[in-house]
PDB file of N, CA and C in Angstrom:
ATOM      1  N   UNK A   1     -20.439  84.229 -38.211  1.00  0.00           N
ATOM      2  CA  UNK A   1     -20.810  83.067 -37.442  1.00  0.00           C
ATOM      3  C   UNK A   1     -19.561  82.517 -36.747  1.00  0.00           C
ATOM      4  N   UNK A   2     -19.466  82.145 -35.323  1.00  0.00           N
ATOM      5  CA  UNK A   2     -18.593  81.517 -34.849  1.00  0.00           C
ATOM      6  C   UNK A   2     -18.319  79.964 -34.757  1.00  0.00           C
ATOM      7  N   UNK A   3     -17.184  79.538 -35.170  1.00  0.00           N
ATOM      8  CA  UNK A   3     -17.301  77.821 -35.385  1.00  0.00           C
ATOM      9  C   UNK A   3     -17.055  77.636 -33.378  1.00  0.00           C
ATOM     10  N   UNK A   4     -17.421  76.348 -33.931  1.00  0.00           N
ATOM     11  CA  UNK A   4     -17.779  75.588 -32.911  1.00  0.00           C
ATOM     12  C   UNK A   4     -16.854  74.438 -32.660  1.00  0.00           C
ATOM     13  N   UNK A   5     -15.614  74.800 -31.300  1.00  0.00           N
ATOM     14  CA  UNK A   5     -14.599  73.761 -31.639  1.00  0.00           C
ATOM     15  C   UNK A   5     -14.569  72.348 -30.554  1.00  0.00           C
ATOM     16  N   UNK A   6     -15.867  72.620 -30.313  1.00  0.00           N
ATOM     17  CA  UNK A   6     -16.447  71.940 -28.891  1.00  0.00           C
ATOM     18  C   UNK A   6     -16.031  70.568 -29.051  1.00  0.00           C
ATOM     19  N   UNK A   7     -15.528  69.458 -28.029  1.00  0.00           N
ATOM     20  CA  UNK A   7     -14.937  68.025 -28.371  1.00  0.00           C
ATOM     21  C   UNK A   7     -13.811  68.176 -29.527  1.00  0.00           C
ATOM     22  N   UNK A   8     -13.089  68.957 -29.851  1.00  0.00           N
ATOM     23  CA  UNK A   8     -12.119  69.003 -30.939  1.00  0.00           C
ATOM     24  C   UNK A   8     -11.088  68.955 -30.225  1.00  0.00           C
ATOM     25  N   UNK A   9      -9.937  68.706 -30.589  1.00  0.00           N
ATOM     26  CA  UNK A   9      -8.834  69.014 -30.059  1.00  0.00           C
ATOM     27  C   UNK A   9      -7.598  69.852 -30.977  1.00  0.00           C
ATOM     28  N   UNK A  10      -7.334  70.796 -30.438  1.00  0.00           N
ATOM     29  CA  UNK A  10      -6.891  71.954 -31.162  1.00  0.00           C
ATOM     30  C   UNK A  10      -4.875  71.672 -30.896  1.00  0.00           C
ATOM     31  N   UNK A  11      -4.432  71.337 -31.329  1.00  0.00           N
ATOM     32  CA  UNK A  11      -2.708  71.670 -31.459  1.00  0.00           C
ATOM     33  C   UNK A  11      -2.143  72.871 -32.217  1.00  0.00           C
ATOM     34  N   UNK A  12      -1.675  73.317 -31.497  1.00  0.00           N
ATOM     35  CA  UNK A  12      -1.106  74.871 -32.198  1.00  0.00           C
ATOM     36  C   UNK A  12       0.645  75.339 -31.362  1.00  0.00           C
ATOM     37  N   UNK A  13       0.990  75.175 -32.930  1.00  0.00           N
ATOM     38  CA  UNK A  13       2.658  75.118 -32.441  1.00  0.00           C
ATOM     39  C   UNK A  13       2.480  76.413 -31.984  1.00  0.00           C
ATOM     40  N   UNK A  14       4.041  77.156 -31.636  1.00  0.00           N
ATOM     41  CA  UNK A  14       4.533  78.143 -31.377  1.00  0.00           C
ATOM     42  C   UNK A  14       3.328  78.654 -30.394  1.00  0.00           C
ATOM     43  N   UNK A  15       2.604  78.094 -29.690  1.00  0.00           N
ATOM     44  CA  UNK A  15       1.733  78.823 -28.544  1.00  0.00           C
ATOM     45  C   UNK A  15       1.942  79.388 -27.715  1.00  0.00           C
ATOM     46  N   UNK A  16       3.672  79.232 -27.349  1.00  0.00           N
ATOM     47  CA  UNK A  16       3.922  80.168 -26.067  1.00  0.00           C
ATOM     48  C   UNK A  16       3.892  81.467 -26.581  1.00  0.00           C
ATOM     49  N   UNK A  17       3.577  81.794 -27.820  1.00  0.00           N
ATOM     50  CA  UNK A  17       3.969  83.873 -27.382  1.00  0.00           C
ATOM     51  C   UNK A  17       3.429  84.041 -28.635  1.00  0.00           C
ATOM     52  N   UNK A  18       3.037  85.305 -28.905  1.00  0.00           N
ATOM     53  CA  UNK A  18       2.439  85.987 -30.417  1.00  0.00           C
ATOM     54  C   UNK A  18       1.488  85.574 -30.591  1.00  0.00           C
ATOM     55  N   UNK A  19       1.325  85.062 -32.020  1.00  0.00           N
ATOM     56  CA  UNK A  19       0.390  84.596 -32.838  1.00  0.00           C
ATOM     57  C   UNK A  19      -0.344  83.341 -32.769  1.00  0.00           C
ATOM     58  N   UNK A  20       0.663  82.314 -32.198  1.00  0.00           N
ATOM     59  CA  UNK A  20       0.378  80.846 -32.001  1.00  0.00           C
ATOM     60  C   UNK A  20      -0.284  81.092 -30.418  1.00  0.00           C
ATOM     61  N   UNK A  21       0.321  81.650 -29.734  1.00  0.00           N
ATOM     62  CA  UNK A  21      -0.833  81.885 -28.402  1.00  0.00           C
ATOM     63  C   UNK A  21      -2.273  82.504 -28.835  1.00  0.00           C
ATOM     64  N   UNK A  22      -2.087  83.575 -29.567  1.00  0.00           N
ATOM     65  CA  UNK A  22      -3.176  84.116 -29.340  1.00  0.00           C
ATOM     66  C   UNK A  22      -4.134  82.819 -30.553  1.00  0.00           C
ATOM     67  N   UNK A  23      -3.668  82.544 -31.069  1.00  0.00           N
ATOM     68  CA  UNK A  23      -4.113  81.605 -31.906  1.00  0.00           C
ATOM     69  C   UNK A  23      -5.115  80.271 -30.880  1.00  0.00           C
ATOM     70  N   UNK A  24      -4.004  79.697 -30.359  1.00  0.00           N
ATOM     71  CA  UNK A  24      -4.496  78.650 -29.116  1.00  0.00           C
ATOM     72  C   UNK A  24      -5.762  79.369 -28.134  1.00  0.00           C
ATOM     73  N   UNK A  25      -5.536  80.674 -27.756  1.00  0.00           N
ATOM     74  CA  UNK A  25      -6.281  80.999 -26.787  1.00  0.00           C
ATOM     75  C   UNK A  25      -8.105  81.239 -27.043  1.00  0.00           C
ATOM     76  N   UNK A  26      -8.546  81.611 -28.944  1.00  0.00           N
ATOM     77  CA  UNK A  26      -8.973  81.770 -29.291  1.00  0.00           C
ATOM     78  C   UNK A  26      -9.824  80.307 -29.627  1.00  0.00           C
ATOM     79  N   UNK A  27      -8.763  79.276 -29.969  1.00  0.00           N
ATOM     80  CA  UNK A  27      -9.824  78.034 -30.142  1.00  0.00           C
ATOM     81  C   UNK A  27      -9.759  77.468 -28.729  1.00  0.00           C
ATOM     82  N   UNK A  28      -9.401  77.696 -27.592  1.00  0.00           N
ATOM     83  CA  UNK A  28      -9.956  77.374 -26.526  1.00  0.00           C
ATOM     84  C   UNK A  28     -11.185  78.024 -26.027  1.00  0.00           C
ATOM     85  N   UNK A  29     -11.198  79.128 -26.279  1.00  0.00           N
ATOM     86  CA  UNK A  29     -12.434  80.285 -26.086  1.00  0.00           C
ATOM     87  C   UNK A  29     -13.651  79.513 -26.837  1.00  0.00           C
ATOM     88  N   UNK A  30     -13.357  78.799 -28.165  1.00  0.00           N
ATOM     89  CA  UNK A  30     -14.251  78.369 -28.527  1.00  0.00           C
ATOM     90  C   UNK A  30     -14.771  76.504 -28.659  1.00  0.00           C
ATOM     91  N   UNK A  31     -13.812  76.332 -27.629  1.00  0.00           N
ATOM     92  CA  UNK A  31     -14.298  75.202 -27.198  1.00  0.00           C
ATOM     93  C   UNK A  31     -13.511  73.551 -27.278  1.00  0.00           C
ATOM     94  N   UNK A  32     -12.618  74.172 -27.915  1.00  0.00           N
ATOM     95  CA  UNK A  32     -11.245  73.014 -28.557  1.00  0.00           C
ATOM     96  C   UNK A  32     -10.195  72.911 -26.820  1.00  0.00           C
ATOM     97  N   UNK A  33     -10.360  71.562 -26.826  1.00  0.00           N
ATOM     98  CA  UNK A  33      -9.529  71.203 -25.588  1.00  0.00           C
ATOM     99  C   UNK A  33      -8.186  71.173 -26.091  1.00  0.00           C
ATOM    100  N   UNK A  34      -7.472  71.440 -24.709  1.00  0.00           N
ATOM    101  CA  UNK A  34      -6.231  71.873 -24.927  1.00  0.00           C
ATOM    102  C   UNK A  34      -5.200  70.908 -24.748  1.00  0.00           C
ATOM    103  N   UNK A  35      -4.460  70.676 -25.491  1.00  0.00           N
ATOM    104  CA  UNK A  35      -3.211  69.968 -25.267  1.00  0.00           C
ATOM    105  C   UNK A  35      -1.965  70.365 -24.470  1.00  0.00           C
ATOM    106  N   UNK A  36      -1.374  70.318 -23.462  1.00  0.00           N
ATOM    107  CA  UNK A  36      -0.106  70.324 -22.917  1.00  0.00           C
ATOM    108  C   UNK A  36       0.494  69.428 -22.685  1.00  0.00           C
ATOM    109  N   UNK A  37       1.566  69.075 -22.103  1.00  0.00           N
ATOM    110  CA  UNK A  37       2.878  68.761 -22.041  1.00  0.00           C
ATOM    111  C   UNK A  37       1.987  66.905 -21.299  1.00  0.00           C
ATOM    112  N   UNK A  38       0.910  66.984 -20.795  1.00  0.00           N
ATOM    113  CA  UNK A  38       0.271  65.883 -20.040  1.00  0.00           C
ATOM    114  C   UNK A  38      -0.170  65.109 -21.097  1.00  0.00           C
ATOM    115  N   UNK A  39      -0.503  65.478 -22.754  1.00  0.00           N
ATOM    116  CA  UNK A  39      -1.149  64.340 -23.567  1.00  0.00           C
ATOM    117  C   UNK A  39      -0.176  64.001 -24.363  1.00  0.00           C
ATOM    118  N   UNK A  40       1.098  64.617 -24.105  1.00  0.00           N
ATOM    119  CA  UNK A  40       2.907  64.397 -25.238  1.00  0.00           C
ATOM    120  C   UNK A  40       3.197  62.952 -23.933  1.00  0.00           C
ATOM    121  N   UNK A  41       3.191  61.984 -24.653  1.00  0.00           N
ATOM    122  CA  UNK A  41       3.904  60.852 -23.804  1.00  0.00           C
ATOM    123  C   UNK A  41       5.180  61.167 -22.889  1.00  0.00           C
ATOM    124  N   UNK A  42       6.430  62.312 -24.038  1.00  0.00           N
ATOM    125  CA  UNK A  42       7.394  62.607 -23.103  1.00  0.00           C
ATOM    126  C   UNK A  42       7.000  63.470 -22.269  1.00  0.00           C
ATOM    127  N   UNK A  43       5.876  64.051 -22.185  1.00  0.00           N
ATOM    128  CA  UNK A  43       5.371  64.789 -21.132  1.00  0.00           C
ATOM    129  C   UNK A  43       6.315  66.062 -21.141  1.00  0.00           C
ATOM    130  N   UNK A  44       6.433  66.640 -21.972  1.00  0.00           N
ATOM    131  CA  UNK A  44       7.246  68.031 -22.412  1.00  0.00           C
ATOM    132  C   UNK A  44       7.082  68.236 -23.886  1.00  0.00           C
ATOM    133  N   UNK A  45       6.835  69.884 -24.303  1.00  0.00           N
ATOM    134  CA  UNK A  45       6.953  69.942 -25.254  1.00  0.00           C
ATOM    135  C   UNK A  45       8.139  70.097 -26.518  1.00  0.00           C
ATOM    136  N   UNK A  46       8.211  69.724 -27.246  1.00  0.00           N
ATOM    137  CA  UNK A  46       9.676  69.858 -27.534  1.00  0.00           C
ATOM    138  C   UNK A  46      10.201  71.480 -27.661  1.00  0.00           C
ATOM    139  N   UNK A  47      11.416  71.159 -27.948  1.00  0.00           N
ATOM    140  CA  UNK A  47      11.995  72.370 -28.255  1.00  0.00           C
ATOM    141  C   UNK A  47      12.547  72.846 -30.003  1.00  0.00           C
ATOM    142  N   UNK A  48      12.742  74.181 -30.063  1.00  0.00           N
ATOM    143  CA  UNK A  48      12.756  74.388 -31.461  1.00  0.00           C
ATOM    144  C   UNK A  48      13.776  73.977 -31.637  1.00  0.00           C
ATOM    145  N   UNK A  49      15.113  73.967 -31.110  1.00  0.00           N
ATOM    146  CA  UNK A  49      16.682  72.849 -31.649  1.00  0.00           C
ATOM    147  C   UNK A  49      15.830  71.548 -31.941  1.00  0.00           C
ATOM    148  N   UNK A  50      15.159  71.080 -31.140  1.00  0.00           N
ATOM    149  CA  UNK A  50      14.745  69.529 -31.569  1.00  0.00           C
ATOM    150  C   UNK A  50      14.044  69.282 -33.334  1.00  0.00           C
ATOM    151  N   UNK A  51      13.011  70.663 -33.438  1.00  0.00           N
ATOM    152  CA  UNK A  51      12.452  70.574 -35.090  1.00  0.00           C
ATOM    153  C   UNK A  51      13.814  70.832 -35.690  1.00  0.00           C
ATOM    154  N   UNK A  52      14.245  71.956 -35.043  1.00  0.00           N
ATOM    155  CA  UNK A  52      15.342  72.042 -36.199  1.00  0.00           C
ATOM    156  C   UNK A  52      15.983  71.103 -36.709  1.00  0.00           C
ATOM    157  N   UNK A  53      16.581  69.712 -35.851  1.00  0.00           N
ATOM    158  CA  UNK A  53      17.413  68.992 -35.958  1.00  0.00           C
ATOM    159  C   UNK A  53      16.937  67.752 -36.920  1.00  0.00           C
ATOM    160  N   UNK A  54      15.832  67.786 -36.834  1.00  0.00           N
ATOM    161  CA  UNK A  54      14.674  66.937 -37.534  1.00  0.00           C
ATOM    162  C   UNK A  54      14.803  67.443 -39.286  1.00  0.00           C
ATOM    163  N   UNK A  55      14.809  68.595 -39.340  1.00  0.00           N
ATOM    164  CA  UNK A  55      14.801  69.392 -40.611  1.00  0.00           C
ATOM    165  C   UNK A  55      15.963  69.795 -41.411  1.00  0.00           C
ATOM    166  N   UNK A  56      17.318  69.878 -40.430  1.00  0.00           N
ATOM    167  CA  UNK A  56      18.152  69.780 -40.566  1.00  0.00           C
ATOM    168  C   UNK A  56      18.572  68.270 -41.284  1.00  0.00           C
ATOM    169  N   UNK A  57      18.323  67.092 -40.569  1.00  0.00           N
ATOM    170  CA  UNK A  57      18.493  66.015 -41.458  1.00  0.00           C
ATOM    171  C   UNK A  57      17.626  65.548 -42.583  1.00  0.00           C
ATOM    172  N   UNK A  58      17.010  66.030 -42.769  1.00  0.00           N
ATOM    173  CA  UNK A  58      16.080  65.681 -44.174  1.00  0.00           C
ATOM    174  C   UNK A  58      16.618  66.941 -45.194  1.00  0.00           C
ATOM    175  N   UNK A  59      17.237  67.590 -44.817  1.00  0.00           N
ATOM    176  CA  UNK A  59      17.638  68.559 -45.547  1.00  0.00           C
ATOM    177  C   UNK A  59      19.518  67.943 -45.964  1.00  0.00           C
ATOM    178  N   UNK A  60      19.633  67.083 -44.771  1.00  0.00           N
ATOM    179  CA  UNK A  60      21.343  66.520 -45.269  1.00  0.00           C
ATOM    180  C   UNK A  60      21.439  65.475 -46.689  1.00  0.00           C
ATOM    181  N   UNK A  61      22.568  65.200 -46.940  1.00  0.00           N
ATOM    182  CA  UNK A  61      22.657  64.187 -47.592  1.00  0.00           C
ATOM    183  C   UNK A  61      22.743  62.240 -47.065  1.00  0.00           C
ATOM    184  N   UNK A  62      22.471  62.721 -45.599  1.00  0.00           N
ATOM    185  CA  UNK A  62      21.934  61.426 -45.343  1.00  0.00           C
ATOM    186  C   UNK A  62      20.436  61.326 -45.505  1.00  0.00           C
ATOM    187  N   UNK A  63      20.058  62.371 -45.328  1.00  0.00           N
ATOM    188  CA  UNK A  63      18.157  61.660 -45.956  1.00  0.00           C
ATOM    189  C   UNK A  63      18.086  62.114 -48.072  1.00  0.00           C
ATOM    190  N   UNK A  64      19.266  61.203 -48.227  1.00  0.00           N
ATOM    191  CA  UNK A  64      19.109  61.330 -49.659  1.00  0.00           C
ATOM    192  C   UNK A  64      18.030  60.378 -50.112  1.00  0.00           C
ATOM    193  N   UNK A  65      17.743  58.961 -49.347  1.00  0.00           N
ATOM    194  CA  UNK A  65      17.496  58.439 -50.002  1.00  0.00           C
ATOM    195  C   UNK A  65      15.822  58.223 -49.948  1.00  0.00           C
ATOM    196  N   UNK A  66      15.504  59.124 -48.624  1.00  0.00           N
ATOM    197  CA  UNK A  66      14.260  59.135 -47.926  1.00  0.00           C
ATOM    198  C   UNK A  66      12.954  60.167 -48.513  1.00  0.00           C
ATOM    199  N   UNK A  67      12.402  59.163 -49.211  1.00  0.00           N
ATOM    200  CA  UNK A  67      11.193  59.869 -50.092  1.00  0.00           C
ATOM    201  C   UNK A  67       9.600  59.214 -49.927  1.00  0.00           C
ATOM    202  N   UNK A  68       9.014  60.233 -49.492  1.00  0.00           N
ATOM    203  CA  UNK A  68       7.206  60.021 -49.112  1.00  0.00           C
ATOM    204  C   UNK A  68       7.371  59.555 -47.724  1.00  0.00           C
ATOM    205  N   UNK A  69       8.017  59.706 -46.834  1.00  0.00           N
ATOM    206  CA  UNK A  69       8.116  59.120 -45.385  1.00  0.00           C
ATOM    207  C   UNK A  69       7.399  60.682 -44.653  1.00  0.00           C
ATOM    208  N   UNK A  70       6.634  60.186 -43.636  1.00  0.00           N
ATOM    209  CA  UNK A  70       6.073  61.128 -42.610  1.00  0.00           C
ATOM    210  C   UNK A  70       6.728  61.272 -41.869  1.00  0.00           C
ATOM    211  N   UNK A  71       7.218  62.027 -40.934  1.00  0.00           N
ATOM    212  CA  UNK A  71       8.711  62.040 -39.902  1.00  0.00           C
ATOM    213  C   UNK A  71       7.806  63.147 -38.901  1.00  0.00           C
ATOM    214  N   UNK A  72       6.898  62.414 -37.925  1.00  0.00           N
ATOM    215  CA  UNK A  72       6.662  63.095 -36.537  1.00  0.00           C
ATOM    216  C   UNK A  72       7.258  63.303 -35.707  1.00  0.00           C
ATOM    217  N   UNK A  73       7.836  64.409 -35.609  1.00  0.00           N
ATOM    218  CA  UNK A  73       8.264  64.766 -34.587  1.00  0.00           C
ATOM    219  C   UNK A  73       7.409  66.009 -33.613  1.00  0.00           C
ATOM    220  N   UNK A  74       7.177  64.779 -32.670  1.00  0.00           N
ATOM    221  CA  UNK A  74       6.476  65.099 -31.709  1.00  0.00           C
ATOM    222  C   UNK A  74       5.836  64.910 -30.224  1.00  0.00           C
ATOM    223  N   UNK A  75       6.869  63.812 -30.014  1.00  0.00           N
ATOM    224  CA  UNK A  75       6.993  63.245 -28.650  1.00  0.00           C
ATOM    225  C   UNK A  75       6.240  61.991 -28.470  1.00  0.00           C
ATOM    226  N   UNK A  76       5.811  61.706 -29.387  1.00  0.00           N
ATOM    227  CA  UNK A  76       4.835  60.789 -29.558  1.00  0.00           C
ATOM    228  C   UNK A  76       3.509  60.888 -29.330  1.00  0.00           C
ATOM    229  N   UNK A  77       2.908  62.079 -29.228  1.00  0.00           N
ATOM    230  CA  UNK A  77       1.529  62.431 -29.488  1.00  0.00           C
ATOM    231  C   UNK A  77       1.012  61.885 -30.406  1.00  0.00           C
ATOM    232  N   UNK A  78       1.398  61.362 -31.848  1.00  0.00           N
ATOM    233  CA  UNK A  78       0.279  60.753 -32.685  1.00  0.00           C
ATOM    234  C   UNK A  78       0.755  59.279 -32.717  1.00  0.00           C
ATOM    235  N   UNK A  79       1.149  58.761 -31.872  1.00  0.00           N
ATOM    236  CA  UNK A  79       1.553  57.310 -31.863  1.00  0.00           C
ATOM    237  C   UNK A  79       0.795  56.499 -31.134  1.00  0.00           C
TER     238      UNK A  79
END
């Protein structure tokens, strides 16, 4: 049976190439509207230095003290 992603909205990292494209292309096929760079407030998607840098500091000893916090990084799409 095929789901039905009709009125959904589908986000799928790494979409430019491989798996995460073919991933994206598949729930658009089935009906999940697509997100680009027009529903990210900065109106670009980020870049992987940017997660990294994000992950990189929660991984330092300045986010020693930072526990149960959500940390979106994401241009402000869920804000």
């Amino acid at each position: 049976m095929q789901e039905d992603f009709a009125g959904k909205v589908a986000l799928v990292t790494g979409a430019g190439s491989g798996m995460g494209r073919a991933t994206a292309i598949l729930l658009a096929k089935r009906g999940a509207a697509e997100v680009a760079e027009r529903g990210i407030p900065m109106r670009r998607v980020g870049t992987g230095r940017e997660i990294a840098t994000a992950v990189a500091f929660l991984l330092s000893d300045d986010a020693s003290y930072v526990n149960g916090a959500h940390l979106a990084v994401d241009g402000g799409f869920l804000a």
